[in-house]
Structure formats: structure tokens, C-alpha cells
N, C-alpha and C. Protein backbone atom coordinates (compact mmCIF):
# COMPACT_ATOMS: atom_id res chain seq x y z
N UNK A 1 99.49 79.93 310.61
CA UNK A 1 98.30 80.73 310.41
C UNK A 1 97.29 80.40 311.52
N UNK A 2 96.67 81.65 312.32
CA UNK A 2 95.59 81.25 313.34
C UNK A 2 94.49 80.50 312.82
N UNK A 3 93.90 79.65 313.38
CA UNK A 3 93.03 79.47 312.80
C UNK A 3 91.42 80.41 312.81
N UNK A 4 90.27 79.71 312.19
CA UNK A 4 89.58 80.38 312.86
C UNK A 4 88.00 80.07 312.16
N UNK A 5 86.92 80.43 312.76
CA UNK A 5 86.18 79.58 313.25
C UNK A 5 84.23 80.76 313.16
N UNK A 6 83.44 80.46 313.02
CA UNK A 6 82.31 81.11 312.78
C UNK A 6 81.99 81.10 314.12
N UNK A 7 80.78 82.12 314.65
CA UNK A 7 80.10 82.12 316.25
C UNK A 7 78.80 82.52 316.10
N UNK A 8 77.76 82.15 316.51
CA UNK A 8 76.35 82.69 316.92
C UNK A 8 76.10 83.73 318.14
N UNK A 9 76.78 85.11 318.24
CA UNK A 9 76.49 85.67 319.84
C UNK A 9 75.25 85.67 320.03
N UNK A 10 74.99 85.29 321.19
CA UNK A 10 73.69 85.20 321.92
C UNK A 10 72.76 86.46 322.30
N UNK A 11 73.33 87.16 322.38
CA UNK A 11 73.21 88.70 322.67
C UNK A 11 72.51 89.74 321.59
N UNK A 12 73.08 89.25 320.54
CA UNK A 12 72.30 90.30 318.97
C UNK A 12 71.27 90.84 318.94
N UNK A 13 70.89 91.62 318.64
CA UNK A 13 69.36 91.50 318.31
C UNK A 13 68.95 90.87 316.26
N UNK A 14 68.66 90.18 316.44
CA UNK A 14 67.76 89.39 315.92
C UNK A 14 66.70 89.92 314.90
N UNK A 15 66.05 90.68 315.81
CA UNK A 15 65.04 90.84 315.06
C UNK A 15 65.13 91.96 314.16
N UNK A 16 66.44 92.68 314.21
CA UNK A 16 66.88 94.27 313.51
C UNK A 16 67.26 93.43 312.04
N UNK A 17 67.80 92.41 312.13
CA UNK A 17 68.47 92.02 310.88
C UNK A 17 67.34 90.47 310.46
N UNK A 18 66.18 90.34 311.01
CA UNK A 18 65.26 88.96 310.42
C UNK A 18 66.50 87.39 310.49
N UNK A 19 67.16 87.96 311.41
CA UNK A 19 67.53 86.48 312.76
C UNK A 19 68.90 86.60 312.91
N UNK A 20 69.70 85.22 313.40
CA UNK A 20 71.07 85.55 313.53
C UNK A 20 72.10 85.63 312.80
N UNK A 21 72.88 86.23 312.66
CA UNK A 21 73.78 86.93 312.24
C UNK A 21 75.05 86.09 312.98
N UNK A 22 75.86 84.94 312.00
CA UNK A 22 77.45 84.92 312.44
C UNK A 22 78.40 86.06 312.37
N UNK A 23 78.98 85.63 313.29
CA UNK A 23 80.61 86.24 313.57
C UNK A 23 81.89 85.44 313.34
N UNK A 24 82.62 86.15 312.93
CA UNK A 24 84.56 85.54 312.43
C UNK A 24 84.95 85.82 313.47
N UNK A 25 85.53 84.62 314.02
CA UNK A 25 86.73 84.75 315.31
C UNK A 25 87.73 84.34 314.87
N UNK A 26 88.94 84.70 315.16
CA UNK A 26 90.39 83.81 314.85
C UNK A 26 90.74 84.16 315.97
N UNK A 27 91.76 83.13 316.01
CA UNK A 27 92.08 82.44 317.31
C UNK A 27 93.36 83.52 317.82
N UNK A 28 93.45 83.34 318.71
CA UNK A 28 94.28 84.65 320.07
C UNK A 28 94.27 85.69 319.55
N UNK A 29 93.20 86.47 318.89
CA UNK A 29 93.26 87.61 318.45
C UNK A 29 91.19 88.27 319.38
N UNK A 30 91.57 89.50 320.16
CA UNK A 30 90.37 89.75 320.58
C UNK A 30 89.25 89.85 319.75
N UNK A 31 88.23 89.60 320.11
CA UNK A 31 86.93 90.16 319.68
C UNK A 31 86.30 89.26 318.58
N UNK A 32 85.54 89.98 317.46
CA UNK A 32 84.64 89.25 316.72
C UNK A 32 84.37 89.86 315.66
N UNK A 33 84.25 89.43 314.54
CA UNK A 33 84.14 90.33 312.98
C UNK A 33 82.76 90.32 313.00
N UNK A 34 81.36 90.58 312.94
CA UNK A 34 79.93 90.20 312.58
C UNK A 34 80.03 90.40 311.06
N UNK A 35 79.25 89.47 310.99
CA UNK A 35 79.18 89.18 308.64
C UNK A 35 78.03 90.38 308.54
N UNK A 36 78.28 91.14 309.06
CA UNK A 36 76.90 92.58 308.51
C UNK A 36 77.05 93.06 307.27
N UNK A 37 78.09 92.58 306.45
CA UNK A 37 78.20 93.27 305.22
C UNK A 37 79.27 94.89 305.01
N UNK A 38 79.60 95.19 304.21
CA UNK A 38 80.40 95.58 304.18
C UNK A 38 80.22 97.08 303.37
N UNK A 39 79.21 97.34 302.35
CA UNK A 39 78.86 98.84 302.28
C UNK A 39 77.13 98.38 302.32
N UNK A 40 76.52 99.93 301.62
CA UNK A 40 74.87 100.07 302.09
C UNK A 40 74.59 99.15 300.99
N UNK A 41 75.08 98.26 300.06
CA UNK A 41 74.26 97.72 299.42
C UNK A 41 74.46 95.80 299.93
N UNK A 42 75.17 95.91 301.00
CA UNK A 42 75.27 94.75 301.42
C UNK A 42 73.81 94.20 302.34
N UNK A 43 73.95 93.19 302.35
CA UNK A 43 72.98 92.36 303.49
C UNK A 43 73.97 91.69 304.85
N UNK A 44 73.38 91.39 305.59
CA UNK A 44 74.02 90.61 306.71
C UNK A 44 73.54 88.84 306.30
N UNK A 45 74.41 88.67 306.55
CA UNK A 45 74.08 86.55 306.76
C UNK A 45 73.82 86.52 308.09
N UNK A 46 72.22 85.59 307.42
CA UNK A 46 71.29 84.92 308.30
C UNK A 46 71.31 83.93 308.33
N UNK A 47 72.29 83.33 309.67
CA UNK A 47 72.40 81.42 309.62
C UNK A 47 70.84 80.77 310.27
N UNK A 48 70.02 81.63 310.54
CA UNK A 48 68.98 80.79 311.08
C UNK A 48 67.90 82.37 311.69
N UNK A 49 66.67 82.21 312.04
CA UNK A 49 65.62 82.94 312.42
C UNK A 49 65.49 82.63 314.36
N UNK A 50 66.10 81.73 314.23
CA UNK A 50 66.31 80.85 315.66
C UNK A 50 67.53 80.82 316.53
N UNK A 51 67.73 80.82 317.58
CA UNK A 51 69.22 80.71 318.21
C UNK A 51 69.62 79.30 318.06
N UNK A 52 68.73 78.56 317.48
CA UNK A 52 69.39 76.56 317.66
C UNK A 52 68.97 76.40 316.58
N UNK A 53 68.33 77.67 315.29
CA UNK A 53 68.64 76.79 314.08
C UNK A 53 69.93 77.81 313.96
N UNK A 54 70.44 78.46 314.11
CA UNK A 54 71.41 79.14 313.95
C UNK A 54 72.73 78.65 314.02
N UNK A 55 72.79 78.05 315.29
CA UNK A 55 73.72 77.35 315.78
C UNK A 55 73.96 76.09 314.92
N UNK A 56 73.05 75.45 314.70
CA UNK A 56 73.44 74.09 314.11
C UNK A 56 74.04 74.75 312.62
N UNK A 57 73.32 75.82 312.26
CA UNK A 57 73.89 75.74 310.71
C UNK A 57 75.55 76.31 310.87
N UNK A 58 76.03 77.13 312.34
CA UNK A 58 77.20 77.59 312.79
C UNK A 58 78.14 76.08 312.67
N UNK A 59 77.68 75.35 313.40
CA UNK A 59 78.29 74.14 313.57
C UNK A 59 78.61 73.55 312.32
N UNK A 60 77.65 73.52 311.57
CA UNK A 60 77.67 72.41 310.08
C UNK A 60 78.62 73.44 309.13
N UNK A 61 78.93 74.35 309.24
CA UNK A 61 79.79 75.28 308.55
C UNK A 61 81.12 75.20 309.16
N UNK A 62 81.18 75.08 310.02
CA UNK A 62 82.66 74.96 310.75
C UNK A 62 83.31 74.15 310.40
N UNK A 63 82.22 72.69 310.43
CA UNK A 63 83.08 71.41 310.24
C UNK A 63 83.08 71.13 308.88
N UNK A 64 82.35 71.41 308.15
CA UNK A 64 82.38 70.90 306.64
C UNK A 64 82.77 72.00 305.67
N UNK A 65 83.39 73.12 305.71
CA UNK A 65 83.86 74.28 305.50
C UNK A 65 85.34 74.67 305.74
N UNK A 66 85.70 74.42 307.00
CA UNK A 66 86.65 74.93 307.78
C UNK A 66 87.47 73.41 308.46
N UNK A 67 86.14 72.73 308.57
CA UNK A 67 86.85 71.41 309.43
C UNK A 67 87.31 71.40 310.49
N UNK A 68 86.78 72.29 311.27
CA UNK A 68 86.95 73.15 313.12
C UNK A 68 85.58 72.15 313.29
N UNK A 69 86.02 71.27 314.60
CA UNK A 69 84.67 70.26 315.39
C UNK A 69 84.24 71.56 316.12
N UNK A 70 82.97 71.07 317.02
CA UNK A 70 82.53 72.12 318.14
C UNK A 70 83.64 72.46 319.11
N UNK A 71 84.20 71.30 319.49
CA UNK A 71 85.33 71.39 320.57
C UNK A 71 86.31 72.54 320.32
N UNK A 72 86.81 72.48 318.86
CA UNK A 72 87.91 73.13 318.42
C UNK A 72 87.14 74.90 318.43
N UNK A 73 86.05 74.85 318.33
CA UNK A 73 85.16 76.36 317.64
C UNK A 73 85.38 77.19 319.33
N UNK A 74 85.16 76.22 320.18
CA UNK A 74 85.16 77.30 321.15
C UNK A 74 85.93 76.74 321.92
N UNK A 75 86.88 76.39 322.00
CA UNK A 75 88.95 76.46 321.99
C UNK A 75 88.99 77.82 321.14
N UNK A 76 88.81 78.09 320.07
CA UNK A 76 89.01 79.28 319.40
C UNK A 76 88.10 80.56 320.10
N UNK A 77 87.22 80.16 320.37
CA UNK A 77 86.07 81.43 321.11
C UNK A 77 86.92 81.83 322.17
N UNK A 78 87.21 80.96 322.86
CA UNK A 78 87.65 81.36 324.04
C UNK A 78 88.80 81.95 324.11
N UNK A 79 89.75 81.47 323.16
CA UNK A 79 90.74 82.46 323.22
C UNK A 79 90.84 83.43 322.49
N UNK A 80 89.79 84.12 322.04
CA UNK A 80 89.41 85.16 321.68
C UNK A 80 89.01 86.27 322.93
N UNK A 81 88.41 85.56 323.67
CA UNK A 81 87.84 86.10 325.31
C UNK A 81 89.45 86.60 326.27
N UNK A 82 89.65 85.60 326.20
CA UNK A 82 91.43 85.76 326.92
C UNK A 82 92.51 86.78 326.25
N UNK A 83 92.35 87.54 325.71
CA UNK A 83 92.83 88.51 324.95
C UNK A 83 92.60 89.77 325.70
């Protein structure tokens, strides 16, 4: 089974959804799922209002969730890119 791993894109806008918004990557498969929810009565997940509180809560979910270190998260990012 690929594994796979949460992401903060840097790029989002932010301020459409009141901050950042993770993404699902699995590993050698292109691209990125965004957690926007899934019909009109959904919400999007907001890991943070911040790009570095965002990130840390990306990080603390990976590893204590998933158990993917940083190292391993983008080993997985990247070969998401290489696709």
C-alpha cells in the first residue's frame, strides 16, 4: 500500500477559506487531494490561519497520526511532483 502523507501548499489562497487548508498526497501517484469537503454542506479543514501554524499542525499530524517524520512527508511530496 502507498503510503501517504498530509501537505500545506503554499500557494492557496487563504483567505477564501479563513486560512490553510491541507492536502492528501500518496506516494507515486500525481497531484494532491485538498480536504475542501466534499458536498455544499461541507467545510474545508483549517490546520492553521498562518503558513507556520499550519505547517506545524501538518507535521504533528503526520507523525502522530500516520507516523510519516518530515523527512518521509516530502519523500512522499516529491514523488508526487515526479509523476
Amino acid at each position: 500500500m502507498a503510503r501517504q502523507c498530509f501537505y500545506i501548499p503554499v500557494a492557496q489562497d487563504a483567505d477564501s477559506t479563513g486560512g490553510f487548508v491541507p492536502s492528501l498526497v500518496t506516494e507515486d501517484e500525481p497531484g494532491h487531494s485538498p480536504m475542501t469537503g466534499k458536498d455544499k454542506y461541507s467545510v474545508p479543514w483549517v490546520w492553521g490561519e498562518t503558513l507556520v501554524e499550519a505547517q506545524k499542525t501538518c507535521a504533528s499530524y503526520n507523525l502522530t497520526r500516520l507516523g510519516i517524520s518530515e523527512k518521509d512527508a516530502n519523500d512522499i511530496v516529491l514523488s508526487s511532483m515526479r509523476r
